[in-house]
Protein backbone atom coordinates (compact mmCIF):
# COMPACT_ATOMS: atom_id res chain seq x y z
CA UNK A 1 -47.26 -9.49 21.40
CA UNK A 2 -48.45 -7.29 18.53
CA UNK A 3 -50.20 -9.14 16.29
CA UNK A 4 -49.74 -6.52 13.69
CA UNK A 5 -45.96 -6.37 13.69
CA UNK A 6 -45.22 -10.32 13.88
CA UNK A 7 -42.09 -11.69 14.64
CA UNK A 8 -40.66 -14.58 12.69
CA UNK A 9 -37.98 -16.83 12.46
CA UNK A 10 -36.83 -18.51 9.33
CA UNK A 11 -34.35 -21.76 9.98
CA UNK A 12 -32.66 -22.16 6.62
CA UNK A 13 -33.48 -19.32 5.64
CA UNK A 14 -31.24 -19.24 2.68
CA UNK A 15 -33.49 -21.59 0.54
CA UNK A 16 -34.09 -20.47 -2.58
CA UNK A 17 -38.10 -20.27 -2.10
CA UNK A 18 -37.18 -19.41 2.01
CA UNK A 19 -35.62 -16.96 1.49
CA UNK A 20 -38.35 -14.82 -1.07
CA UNK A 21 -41.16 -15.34 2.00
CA UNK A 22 -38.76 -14.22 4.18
CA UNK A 23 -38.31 -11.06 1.96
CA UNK A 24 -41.61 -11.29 0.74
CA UNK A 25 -42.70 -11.06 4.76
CA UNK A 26 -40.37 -8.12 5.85
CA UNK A 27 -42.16 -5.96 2.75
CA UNK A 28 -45.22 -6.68 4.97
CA UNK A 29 -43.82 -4.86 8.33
CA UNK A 30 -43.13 -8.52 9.53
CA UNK A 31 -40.11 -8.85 12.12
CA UNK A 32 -38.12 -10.59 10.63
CA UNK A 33 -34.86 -13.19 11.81
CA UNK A 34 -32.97 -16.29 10.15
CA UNK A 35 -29.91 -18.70 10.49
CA UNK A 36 -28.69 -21.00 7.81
CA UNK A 37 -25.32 -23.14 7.97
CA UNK A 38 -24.83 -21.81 4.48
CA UNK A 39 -26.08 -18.98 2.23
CA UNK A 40 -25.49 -18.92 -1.12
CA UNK A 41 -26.07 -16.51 -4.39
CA UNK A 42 -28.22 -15.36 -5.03
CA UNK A 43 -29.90 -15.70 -1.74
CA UNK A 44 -26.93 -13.68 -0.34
CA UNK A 45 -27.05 -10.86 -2.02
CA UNK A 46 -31.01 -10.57 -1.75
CA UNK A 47 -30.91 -10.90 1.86
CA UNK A 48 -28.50 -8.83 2.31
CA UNK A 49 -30.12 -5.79 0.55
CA UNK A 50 -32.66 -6.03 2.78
CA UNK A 51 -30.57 -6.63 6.35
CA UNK A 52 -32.09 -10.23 6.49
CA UNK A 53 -28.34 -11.68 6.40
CA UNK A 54 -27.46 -13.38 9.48
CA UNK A 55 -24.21 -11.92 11.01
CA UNK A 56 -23.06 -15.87 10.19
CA UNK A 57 -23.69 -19.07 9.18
CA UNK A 58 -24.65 -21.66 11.38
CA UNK A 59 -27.47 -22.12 13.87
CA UNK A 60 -27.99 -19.94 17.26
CA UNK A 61 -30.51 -21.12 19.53
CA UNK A 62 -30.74 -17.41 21.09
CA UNK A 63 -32.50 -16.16 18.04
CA UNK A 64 -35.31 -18.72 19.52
CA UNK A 65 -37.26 -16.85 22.07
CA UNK A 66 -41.18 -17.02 23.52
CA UNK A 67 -41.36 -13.50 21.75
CA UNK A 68 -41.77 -15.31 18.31
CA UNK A 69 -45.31 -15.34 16.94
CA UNK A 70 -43.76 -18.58 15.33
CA UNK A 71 -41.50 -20.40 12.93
CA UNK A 72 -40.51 -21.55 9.54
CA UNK A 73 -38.46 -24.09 8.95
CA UNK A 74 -37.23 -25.13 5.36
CA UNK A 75 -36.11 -28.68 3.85
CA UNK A 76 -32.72 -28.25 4.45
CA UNK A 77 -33.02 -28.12 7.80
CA UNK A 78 -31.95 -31.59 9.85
CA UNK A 79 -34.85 -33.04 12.26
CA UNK A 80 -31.97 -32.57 15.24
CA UNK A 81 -31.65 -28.98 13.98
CA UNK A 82 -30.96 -27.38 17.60
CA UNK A 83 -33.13 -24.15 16.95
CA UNK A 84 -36.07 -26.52 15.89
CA UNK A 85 -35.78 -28.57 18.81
CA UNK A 86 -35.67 -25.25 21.28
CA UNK A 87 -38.68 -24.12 19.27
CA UNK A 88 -40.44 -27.53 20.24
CA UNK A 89 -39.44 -26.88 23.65
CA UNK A 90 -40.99 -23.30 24.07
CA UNK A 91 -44.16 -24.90 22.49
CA UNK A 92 -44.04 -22.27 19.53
CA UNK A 93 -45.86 -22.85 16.27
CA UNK A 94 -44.03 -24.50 13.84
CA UNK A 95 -44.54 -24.49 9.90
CA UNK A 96 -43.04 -25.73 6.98
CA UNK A 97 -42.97 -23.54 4.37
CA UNK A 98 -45.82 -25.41 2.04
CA UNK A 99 -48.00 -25.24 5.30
CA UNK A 100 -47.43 -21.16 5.75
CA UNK A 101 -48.67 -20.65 2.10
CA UNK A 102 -51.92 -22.77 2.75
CA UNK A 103 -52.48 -21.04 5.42
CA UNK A 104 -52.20 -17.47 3.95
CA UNK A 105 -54.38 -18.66 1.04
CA UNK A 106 -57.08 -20.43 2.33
CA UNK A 107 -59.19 -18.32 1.68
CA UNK A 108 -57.97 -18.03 -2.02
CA UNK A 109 -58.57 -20.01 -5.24
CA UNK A 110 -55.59 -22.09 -5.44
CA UNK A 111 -53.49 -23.13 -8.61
CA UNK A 112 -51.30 -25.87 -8.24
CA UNK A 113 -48.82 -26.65 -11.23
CA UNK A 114 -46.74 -29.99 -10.81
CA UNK A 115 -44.58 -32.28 -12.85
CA UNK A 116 -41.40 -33.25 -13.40
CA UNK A 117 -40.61 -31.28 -15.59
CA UNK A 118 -42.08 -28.14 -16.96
CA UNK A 119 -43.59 -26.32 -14.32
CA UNK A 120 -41.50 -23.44 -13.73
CA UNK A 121 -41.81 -22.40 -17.18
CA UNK A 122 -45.96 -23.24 -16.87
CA UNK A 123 -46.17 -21.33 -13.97
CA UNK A 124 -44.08 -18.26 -15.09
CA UNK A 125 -46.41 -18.04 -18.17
CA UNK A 126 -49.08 -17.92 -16.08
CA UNK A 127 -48.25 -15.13 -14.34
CA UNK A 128 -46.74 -13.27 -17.14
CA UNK A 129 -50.40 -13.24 -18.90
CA UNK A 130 -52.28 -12.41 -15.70
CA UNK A 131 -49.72 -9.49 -15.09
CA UNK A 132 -49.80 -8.47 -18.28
CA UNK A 133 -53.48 -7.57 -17.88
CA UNK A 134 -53.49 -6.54 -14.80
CA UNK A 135 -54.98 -8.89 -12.87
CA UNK A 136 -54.80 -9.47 -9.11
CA UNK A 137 -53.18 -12.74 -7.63
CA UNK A 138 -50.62 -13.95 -5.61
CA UNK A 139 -47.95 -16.44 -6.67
CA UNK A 140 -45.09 -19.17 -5.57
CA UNK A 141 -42.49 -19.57 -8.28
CA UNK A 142 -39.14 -21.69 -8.33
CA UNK A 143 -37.23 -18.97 -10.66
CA UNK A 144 -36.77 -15.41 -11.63
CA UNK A 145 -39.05 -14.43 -13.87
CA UNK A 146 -38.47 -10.95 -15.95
CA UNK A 147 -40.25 -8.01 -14.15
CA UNK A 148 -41.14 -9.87 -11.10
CA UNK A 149 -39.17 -8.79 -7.79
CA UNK A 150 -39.16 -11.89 -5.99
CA UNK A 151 -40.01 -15.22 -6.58
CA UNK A 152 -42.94 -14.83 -3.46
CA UNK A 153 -46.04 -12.09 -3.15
CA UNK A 154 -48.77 -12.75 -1.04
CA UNK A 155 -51.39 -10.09 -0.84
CA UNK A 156 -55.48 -10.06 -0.40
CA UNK A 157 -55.65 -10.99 -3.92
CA UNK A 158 -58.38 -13.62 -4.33
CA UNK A 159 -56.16 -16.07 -6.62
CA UNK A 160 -52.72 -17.51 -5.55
CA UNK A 161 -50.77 -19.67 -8.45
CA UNK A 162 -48.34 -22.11 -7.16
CA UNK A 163 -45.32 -24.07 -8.39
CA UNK A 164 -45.48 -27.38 -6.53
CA UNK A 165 -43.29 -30.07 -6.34
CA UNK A 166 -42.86 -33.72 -4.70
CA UNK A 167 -40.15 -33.06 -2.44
CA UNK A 168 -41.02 -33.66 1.14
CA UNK A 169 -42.57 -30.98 2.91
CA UNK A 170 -39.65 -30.57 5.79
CA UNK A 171 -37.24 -32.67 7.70
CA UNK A 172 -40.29 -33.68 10.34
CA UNK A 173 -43.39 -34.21 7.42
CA UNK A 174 -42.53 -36.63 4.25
CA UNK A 175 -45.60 -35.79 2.59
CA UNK A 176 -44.65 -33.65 -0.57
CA UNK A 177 -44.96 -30.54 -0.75
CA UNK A 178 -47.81 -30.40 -3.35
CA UNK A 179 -50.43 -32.38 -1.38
CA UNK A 180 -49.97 -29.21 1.54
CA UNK A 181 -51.84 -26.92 -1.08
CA UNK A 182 -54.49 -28.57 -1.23
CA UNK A 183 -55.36 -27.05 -5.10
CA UNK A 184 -58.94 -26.53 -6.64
CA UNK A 185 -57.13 -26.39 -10.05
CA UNK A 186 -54.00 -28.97 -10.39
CA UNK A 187 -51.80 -29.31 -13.59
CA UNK A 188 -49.70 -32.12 -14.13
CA UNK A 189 -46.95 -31.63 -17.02
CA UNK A 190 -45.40 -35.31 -17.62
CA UNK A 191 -44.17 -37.89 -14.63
CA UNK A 192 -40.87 -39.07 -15.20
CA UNK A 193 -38.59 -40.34 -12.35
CA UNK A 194 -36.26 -38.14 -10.58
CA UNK A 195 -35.36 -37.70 -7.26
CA UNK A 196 -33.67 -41.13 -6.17
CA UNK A 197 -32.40 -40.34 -3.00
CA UNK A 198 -36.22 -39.73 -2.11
CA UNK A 199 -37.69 -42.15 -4.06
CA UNK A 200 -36.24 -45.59 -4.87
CA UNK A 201 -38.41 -46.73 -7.07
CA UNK A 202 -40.46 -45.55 -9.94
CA UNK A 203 -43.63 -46.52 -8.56
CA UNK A 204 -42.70 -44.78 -5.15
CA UNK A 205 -42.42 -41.62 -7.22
CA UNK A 206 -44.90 -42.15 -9.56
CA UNK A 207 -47.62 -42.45 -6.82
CA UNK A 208 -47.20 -39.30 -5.38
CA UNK A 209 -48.38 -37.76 -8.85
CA UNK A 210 -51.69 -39.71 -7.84
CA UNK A 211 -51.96 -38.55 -4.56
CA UNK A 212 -51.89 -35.08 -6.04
CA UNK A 213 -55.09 -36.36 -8.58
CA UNK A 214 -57.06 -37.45 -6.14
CA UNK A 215 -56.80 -34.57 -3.84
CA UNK A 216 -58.25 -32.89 -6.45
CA UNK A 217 -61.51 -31.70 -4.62
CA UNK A 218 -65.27 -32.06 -6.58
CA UNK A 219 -65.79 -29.22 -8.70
CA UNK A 220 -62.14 -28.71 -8.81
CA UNK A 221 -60.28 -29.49 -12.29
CA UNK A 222 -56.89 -31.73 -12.96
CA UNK A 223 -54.93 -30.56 -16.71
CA UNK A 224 -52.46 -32.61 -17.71
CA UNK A 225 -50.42 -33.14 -20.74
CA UNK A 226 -52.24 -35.92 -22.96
CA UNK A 227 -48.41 -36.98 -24.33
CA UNK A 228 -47.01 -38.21 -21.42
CA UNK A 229 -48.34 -41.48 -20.65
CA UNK A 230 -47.73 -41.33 -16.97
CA UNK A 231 -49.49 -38.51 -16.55
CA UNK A 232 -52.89 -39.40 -18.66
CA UNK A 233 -52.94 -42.84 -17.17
CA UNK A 234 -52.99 -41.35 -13.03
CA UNK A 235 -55.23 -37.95 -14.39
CA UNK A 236 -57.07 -39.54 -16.79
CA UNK A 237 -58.65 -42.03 -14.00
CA UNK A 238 -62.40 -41.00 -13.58
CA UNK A 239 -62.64 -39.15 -10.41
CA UNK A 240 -66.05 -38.12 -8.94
CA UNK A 241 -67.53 -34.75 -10.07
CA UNK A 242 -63.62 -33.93 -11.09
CA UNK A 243 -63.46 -32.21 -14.20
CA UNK A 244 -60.41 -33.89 -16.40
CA UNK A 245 -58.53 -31.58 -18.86
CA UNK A 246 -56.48 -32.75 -21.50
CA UNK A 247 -54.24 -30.54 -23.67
CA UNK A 248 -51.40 -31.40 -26.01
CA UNK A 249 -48.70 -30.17 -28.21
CA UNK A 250 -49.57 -26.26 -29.52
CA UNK A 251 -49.72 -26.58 -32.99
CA UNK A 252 -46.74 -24.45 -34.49
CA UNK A 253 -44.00 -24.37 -37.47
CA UNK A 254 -40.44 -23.23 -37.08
CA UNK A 255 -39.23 -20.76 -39.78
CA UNK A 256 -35.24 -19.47 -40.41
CA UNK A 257 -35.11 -20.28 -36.18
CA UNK A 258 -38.12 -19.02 -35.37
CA UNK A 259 -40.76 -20.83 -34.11
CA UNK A 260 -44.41 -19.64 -34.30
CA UNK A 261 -47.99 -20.71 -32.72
CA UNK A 262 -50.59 -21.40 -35.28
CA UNK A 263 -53.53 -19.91 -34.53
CA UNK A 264 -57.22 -18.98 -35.87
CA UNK A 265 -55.69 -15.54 -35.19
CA UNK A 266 -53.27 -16.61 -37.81
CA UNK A 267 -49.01 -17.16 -36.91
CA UNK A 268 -48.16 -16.22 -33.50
CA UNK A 269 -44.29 -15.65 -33.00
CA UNK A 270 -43.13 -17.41 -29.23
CA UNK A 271 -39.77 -16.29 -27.73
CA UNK A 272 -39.64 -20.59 -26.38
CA UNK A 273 -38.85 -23.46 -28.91
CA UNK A 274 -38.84 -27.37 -28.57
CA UNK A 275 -42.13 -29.46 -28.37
CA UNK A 276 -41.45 -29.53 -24.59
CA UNK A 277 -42.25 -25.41 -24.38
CA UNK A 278 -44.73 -25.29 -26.77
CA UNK A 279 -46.31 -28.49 -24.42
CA UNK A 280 -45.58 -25.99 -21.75
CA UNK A 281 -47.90 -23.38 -23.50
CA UNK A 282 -50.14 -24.84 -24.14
CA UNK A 283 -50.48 -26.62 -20.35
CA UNK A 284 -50.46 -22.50 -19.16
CA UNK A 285 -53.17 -21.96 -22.10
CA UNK A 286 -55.20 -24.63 -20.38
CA UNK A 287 -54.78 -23.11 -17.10
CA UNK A 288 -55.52 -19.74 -18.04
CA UNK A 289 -58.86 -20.34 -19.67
CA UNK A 290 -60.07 -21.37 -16.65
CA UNK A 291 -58.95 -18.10 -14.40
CA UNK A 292 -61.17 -16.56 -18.28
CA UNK A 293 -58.22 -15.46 -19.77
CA UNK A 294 -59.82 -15.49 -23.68
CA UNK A 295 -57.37 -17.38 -26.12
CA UNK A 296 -56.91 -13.97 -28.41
CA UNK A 297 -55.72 -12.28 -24.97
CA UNK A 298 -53.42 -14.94 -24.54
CA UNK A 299 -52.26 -14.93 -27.87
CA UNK A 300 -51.43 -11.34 -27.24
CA UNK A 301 -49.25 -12.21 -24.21
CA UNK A 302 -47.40 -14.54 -24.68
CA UNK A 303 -45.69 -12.99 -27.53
CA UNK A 304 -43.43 -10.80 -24.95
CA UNK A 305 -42.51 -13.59 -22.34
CA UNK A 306 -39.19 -14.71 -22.48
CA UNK A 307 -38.74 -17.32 -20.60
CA UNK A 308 -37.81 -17.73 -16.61
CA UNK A 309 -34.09 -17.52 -15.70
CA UNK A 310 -31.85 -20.51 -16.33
CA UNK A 311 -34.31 -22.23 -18.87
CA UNK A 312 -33.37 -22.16 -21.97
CA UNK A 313 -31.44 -18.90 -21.69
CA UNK A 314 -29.28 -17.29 -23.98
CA UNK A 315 -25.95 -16.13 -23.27
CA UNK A 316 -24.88 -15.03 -26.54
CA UNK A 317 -24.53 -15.07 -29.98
CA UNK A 318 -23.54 -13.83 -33.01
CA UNK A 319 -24.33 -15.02 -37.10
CA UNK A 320 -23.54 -18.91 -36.85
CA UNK A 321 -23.28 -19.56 -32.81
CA UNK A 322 -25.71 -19.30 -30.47
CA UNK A 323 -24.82 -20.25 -26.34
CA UNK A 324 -27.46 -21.70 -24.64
CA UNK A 325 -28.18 -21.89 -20.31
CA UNK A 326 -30.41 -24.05 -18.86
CA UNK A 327 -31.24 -25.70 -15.68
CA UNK A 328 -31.97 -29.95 -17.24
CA UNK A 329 -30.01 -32.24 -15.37
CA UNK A 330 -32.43 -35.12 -15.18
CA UNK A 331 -32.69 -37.68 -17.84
CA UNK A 332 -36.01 -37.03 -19.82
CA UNK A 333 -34.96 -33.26 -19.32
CA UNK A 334 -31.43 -33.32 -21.15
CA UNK A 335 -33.23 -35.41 -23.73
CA UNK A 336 -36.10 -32.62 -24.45
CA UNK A 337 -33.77 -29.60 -24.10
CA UNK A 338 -30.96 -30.93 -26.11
CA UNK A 339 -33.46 -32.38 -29.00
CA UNK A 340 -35.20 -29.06 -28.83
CA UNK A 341 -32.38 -26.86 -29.49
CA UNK A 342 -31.11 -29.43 -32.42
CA UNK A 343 -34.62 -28.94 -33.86
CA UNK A 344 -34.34 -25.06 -33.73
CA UNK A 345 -31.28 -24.68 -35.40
CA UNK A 346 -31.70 -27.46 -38.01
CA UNK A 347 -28.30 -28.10 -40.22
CA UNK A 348 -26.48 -26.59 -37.04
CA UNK A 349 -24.18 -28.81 -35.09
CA UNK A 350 -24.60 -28.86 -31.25
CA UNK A 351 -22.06 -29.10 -28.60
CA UNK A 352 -23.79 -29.83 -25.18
CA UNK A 353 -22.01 -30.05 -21.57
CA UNK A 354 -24.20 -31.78 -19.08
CA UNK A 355 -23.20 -31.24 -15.39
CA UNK A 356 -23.62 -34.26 -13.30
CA UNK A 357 -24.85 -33.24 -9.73
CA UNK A 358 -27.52 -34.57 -7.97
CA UNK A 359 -27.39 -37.27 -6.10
CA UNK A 360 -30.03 -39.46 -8.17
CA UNK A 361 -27.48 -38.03 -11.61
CA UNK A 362 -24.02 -39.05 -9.85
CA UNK A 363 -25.52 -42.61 -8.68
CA UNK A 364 -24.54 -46.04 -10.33
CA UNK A 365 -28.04 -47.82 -10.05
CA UNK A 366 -29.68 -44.89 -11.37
CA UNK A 367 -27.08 -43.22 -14.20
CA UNK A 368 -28.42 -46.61 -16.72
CA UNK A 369 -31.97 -44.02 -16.37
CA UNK A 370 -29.54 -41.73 -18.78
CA UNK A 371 -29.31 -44.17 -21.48
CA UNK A 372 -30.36 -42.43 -24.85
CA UNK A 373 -31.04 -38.64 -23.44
CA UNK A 374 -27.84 -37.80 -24.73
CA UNK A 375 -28.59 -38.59 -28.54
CA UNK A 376 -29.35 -35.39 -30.36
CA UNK A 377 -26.33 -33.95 -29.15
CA UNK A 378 -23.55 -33.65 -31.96
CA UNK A 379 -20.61 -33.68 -29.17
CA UNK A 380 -21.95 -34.52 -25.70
CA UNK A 381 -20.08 -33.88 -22.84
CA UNK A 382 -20.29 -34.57 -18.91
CA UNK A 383 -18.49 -32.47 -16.09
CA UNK A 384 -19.13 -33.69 -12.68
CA UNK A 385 -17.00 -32.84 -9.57
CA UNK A 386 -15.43 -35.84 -7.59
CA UNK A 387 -15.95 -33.79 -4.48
CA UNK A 388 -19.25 -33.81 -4.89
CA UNK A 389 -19.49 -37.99 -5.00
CA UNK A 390 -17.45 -37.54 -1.70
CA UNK A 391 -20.05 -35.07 0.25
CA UNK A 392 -23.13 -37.21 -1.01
CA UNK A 393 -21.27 -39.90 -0.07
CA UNK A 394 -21.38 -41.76 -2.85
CA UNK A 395 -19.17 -44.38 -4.76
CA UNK A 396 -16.48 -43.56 -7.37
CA UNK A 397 -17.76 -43.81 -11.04
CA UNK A 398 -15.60 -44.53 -13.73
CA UNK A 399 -15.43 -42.36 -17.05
CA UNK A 400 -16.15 -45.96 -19.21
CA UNK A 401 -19.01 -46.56 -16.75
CA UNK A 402 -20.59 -43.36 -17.46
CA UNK A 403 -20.36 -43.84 -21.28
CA UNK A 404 -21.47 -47.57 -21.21
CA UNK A 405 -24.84 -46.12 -19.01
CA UNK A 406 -25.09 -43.13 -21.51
CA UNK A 407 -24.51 -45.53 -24.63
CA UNK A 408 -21.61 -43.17 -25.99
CA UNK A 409 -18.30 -44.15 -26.73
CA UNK A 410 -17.69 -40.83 -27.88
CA UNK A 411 -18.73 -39.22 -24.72
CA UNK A 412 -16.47 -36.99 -23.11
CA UNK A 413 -15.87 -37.23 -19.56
CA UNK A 414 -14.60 -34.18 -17.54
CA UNK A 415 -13.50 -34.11 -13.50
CA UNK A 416 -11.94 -30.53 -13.78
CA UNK A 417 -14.35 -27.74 -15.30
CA UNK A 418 -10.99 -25.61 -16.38
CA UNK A 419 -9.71 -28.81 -18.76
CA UNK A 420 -13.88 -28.97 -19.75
CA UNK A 421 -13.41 -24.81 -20.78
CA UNK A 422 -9.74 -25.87 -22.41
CA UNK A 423 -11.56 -27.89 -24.89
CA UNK A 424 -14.09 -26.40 -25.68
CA UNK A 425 -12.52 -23.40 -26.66
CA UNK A 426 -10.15 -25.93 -28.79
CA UNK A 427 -13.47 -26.61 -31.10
CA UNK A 428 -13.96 -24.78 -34.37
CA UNK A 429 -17.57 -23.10 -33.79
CA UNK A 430 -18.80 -22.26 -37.26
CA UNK A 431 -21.69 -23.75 -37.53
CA UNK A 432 -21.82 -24.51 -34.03
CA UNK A 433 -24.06 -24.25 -30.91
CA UNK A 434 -23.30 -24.56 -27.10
CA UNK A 435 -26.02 -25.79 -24.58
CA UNK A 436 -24.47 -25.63 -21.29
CA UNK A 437 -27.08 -27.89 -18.45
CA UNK A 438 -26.62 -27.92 -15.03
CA UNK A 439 -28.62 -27.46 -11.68
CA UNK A 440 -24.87 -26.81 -9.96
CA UNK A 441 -22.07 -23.91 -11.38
CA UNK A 442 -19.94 -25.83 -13.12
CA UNK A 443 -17.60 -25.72 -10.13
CA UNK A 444 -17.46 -21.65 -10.19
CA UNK A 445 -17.10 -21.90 -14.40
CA UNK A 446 -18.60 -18.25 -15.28
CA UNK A 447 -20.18 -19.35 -18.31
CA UNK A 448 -20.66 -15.89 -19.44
CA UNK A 449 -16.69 -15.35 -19.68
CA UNK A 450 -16.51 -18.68 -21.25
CA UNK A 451 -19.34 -17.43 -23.53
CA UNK A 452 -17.38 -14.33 -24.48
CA UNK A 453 -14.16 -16.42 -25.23
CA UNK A 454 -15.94 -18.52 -27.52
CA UNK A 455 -17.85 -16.19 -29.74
CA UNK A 456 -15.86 -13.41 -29.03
């Protein structure tokens, strides 16, 4: 085999973060296969451009021979997957994809940023300040950032920054995925429970956030944000020679919609609003200073990043409406997202569709978790597919049940995303703002047509 012209084979290789390496990989002269049972956008597209497609979906043992220098499976994948099994079978080196990164990078200072909320946006203003000076490193991302390719680059750059989260590793290793990086520097953003299906209880989720902590090696730092109680109670234990980093809100006004740092340097004007971003700063801020990024160079930055794609994005607007994108569907992330746009565009009214569909959001013991998040909204509305209780296998939920768990009488309950568009465009929108929140599509809604419709 030639070492220098690897072959590799991705199962599920249309994962969003799968699907970058495997990209990311082929850039590299790597030989490089892939099945999936199902590929969507934007993975599609990106694969295709780059003849990585697989001629179809589903799973072809063939593509598993003793030529392949090894494997990588992702989380999708099923432990009776049967091109993992053959690959067990021919002996051949198996990795998940956490456990291919720590391998390239072991030899690397490692960043890992975790949370449950927050660290896409933290880890995308990381790397917007260290590109924007010019700085070497490598990086694992969970979005599209603005002038960054893919969401993957590994290189012989000497620092690798890494957005890590508590889902299992893959379908044969429950460990999360942020314990395989084994960090020097770890971040914690706020703990605040998600993920049901995986974790049935709070303190089941909760104590993987410690498990990252004290994997923090000595010498090695943990940052966390000092306002989320969670978080400052597991990183705020004393560790041995562990250096403990608090940070906290970014001081900052908001002026005619515009929301500014406040700095020695004086007013700094931030493309982000909503305590939760300017938290997010200041997190990166934290982060930054110890890679000796100087806070007047980061000052500098961070004036030009925008944001990563699907968090807090803006569709359009014009003088009284602005449409808002982003990617909250858990409960202490529709409550940050929806206050924080409220607070932006005080004396403006806000209309905000949530759409229910994750497993943990479309589940009857854990929808009550919802109770409150929905407040700052002016109307609030919820869109979930019933199909989607029927492939997760999950039981029926009544419209009354949902606004008894989301304390709203008023709350408006939608199974069909055309009768959700229908209304809104009914509504009078001087005055008015749209936050549309969903991890899903809406059902296929293209919420820039909608977006066009509404403002015109």
């Amino acid at each position: 085999m030639n070492k220098q012209d690897p072959r590799i084979h991705f199962i599920a290789i249309g994962g969003s973060i799968m699907h970058n390496l495997a990209i990311a990989l082929h850039h590299q002269g790597c030989k490089i296969t892939g099945s999936d049972d199902e590929i969507f956008e934007p993975s599609k597209s990106k694969l295709s451009e780059v003849g990585l497609l697989p001629e179809r979906n589903g799973w072809d043992t063939d593509k598993i021979t003793p030529e392949l220098e090894y494997v990588i499976v992702g989380m999708h994948a099923q432990p009776d997957n049967p091109e993992l099994q053959k690959a067990h079978e021919l002996d051949l080196k198996v990795y998940s994809f956490p456990e291919y990164i720590y391998q390239h990078s072991k030899d690397k200072q490692r960043i890992v940023i975790a949370g449950s909320h927050g660290k896409t946006t933290i880890t995308a203003i990381i790397l917007h300040v260290l590109k924007y000076f010019n700085r070497k490193f490598d990086y694992v991302v969970g979005a599209q950032i603005q002038n960054f390719d893919t969401m993957v680059k590994l290189s012989d750059a000497p620092t690798i920054i890494i957005e890590g989260d508590e889902y299992f590793t893959s379908p044969e290793d429950q460990i999360p995925k942020f314990l395989k990086y084994h960090h020097h520097i770890g971040l914690v953003s706020g703990i605040a429970w998600d993920h049901y299906n995986v974790f049935p209880t709070i303190d089941s989720y909760v104590g993987q956030f410690d498990k990252f902590a004290d994997a923090t090696p000595k010498g090695g730092s943990i940052i966390f944000n000092e306002g989320d109680d969670l978080a400052t109670m597991i990183c705020g234990k004393e560790r041995p020679d562990v250096n403990r980093i608090e940070y906290k809100t970014h001081p900052h006004e908001i002026v005619d919609g515009k929301t500014y740092l406040l700095s020695e340097d004086g007013k700094i004007p931030v493309q982000l609003f909503g305590k939760h971003n300017i938290q997010n700063i200041a997190g990166a801020k934290a982060v930054l200073e110890r890679l000796s990024v100087i806070s007047k160079d980061f000052y500098q930055a961070i004036q030009t990043f925008t944001g990563a794609s699907n968090r807090m994005e803006l569709l359009k607007k014009n003088g009284s409406t602005y449409i808002y994108k982003d990617y909250a569907h858990a409960p202490s992330k529709l409550a940050a997202t929806t206050k924080a746009l409220k607070e932006q565009y005080h004396g403006t009214q806000l209309v905000a569709c949530l759409e229910l569909h994750t497993f943990s959001s479309l589940n009857k013991d854990f929808i009550k978790q919802y109770k409150g998040s929905f407040d700052a909204a002016d109307t609030a509305i919820i869109y979930y597919n019933p199909e989607t209780l029927s492939l997760k296998n999950l039981e029926p939920i009544k419209k009354k049940e949902f606004k008894k768990a989301f304390k709203r009488k008023d709350l408006h309950v939608f199974t069909d995303s055309q009768k959700m568009e229908d209304f809104l465009l009914t509504q009078d929108w001087y005055q008015k703002n749209l936050l549309l929140m969903s991890s899903g599509n809406f059902n296929g809604l293209n919420l820039n047509s909608l977006s066009e419709k509404i403002i015109g």
